[in-house]
C-alpha atoms as a PDB file:
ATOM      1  CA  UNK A   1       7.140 -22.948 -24.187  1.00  0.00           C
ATOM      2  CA  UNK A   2       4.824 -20.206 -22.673  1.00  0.00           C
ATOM      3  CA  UNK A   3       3.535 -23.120 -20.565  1.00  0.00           C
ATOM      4  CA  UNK A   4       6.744 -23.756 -18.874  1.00  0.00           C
ATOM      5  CA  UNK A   5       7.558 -20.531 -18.326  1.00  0.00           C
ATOM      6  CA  UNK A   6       3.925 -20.146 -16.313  1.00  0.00           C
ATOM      7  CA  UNK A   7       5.465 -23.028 -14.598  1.00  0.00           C
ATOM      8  CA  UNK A   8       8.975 -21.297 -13.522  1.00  0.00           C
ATOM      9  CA  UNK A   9       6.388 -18.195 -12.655  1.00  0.00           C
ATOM     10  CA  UNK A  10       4.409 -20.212 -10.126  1.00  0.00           C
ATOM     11  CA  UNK A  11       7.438 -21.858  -8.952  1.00  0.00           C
ATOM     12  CA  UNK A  12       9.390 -18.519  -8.320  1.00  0.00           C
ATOM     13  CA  UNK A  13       6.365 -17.266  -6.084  1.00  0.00           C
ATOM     14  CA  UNK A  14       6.396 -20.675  -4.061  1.00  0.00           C
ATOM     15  CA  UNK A  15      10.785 -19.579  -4.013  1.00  0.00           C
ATOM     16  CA  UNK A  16       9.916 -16.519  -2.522  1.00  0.00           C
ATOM     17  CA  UNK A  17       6.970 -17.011  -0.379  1.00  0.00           C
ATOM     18  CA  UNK A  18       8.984 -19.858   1.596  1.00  0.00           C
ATOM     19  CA  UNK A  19      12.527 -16.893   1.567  1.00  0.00           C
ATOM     20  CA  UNK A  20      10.880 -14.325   2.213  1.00  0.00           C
ATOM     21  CA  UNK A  21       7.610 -14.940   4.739  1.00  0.00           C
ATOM     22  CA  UNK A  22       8.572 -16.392   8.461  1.00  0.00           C
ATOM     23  CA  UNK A  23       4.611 -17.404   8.449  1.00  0.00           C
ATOM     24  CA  UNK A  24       4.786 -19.452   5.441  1.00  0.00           C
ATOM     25  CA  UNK A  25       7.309 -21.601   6.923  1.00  0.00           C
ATOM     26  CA  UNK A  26       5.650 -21.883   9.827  1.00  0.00           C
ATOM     27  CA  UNK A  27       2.591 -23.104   7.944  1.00  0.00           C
ATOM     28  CA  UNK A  28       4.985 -25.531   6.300  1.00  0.00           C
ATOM     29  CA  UNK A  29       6.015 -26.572   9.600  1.00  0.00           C
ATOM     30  CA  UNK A  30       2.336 -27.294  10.690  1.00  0.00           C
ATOM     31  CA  UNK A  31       1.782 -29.400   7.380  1.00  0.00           C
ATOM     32  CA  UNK A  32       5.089 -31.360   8.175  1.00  0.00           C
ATOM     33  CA  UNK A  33       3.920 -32.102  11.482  1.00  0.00           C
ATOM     34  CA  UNK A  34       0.095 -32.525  10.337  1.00  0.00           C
ATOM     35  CA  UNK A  35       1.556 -35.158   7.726  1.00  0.00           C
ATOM     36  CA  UNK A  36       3.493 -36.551  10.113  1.00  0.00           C
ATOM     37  CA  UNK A  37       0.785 -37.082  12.423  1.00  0.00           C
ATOM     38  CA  UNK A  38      -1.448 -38.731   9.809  1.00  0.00           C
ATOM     39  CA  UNK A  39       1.262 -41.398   8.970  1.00  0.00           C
ATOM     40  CA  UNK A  40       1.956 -42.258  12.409  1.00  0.00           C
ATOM     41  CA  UNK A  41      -1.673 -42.661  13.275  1.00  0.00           C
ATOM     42  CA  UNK A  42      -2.765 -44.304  10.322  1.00  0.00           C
ATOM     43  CA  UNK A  43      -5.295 -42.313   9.479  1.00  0.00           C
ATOM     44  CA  UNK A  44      -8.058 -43.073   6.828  1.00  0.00           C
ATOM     45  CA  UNK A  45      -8.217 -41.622   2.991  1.00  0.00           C
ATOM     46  CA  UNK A  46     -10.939 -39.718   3.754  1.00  0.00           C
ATOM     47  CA  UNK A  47      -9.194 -37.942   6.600  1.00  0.00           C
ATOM     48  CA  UNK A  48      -6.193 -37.251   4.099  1.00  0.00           C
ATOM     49  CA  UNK A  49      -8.248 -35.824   1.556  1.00  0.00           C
ATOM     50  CA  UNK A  50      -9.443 -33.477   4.586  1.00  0.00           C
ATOM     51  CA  UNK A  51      -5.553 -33.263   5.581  1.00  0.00           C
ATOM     52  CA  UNK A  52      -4.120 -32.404   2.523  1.00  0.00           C
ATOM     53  CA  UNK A  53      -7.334 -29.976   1.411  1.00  0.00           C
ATOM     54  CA  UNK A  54      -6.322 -27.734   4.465  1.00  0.00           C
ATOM     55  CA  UNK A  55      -2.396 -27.449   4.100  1.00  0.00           C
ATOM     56  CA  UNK A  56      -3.187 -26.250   0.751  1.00  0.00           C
ATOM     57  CA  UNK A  57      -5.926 -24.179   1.766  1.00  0.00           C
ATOM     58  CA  UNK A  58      -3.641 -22.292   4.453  1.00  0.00           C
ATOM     59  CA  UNK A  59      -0.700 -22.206   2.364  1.00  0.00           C
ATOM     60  CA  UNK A  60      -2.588 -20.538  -1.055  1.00  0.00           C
ATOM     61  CA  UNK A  61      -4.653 -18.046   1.553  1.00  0.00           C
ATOM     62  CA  UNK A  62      -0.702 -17.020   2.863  1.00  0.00           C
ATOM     63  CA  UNK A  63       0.491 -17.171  -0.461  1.00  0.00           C
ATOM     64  CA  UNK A  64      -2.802 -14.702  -1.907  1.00  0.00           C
ATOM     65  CA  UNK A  65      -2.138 -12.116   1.572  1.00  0.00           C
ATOM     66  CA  UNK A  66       1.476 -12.232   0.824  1.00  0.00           C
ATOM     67  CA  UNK A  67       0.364 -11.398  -3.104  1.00  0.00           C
ATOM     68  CA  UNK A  68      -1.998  -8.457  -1.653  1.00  0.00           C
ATOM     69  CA  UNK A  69       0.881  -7.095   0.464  1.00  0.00           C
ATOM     70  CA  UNK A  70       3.287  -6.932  -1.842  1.00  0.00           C
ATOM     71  CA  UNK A  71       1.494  -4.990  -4.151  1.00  0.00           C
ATOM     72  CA  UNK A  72      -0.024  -2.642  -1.267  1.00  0.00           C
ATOM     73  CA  UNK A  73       3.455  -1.924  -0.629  1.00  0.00           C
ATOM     74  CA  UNK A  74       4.207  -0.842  -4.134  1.00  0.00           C
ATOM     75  CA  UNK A  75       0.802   1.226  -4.524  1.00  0.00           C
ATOM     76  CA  UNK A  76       1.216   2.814  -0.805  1.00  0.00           C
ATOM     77  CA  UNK A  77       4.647   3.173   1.177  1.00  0.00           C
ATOM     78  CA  UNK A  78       3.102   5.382   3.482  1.00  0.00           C
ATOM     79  CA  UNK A  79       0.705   4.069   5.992  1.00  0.00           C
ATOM     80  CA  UNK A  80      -2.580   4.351   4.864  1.00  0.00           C
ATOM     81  CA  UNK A  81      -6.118   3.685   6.636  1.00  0.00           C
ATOM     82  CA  UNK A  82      -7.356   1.962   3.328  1.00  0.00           C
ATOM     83  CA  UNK A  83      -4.196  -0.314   2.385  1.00  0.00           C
ATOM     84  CA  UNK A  84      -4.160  -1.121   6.496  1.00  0.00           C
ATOM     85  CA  UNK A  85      -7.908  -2.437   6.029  1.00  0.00           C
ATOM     86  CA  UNK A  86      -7.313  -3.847   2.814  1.00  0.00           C
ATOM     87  CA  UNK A  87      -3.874  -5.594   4.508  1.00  0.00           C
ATOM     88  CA  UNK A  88      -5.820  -6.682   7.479  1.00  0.00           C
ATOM     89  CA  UNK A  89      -8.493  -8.306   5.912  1.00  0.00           C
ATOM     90  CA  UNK A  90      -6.491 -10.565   3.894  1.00  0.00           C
ATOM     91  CA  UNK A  91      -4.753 -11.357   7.307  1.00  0.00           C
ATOM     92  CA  UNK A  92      -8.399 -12.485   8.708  1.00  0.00           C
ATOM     93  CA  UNK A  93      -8.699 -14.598   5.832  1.00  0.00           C
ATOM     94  CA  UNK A  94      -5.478 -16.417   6.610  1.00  0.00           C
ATOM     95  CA  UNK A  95      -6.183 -16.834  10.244  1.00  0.00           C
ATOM     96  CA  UNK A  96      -9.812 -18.371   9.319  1.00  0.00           C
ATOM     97  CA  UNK A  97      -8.486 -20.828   6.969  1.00  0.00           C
ATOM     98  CA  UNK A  98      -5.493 -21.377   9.907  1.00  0.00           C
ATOM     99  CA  UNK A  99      -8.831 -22.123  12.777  1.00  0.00           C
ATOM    100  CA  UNK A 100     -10.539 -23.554  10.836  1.00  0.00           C
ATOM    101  CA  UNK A 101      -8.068 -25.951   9.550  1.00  0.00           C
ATOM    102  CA  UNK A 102      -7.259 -26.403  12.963  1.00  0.00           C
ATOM    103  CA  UNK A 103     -10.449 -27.232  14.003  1.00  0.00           C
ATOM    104  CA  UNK A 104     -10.533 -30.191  11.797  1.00  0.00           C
ATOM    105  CA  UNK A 105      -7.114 -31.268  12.332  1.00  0.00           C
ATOM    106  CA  UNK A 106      -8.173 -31.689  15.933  1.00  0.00           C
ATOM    107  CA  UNK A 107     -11.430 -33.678  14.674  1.00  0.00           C
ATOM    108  CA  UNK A 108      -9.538 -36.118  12.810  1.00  0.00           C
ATOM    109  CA  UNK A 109      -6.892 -36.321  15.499  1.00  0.00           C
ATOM    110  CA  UNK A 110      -7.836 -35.842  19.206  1.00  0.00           C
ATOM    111  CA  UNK A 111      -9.973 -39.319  18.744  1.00  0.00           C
ATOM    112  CA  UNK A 112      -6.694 -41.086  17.514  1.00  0.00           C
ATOM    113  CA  UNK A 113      -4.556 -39.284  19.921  1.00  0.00           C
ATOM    114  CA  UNK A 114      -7.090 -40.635  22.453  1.00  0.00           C
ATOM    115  CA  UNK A 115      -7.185 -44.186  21.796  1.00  0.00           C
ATOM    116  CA  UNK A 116      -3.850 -44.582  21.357  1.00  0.00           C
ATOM    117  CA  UNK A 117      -3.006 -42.995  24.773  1.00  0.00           C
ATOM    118  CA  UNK A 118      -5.283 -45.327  26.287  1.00  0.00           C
ATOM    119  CA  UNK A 119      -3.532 -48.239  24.724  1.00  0.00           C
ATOM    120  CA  UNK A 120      -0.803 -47.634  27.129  1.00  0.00           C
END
């Protein structure tokens, strides 16, 4: 029983990132399209290993900022110079795991992009 009700838990968090946060949607929107791409190009299992590895990546470094926010917003209403550093630095972490997600996206699919194009 306590087991399902650390499921429900999780699940509620996924609930309210996705209601809540306009960037995890976009995120979701990026692994739509990502997955998308990857079935349309026929890419290998390796390459969805690499795929899937970064949606998740992105979307648990939003959910974790999202996590830190939250509770900097209960600790500190006010603006503070600490929470701000402490709020911003979780925000680097999601834009790194966003590049650099990125940067492999465009690894595994400028080449296909490519070839395909030229098939034309």
């Amino acid at each position: 029983m306590k087991t399902l009700k650390s499921f429900a838990f999780a699940w509620n968090g996924l609930k309210i990132c996705f209601t809540s946060e306009i960037n995890f949607r976009i995120h979701i929107l990026f692994a739509i399209a990502a997955v998308l791409l990857g079935i349309g190009l026929k890419i290998s299992h390796a390459d969805w290993l690499a795929v899937a590895g970064c949606i998740v990546f992105v979307m648990v470094m939003e959910m974790v900022n999202t996590g830190i926010e939250q509770l900097c917003n209960v600790v500190q209403q006010d603006i503070h110079p600490g929470i701000k550093k402490v709020k911003d630095i979780a925000a680097g972490a999601v834009m790194l795991s966003a590049f650099c997600s990125l940067i492999i996206g465009v690894v595994i699919f400028l080449p296909k992009i490519i070839v395909y194009i030229k098939s034309f």
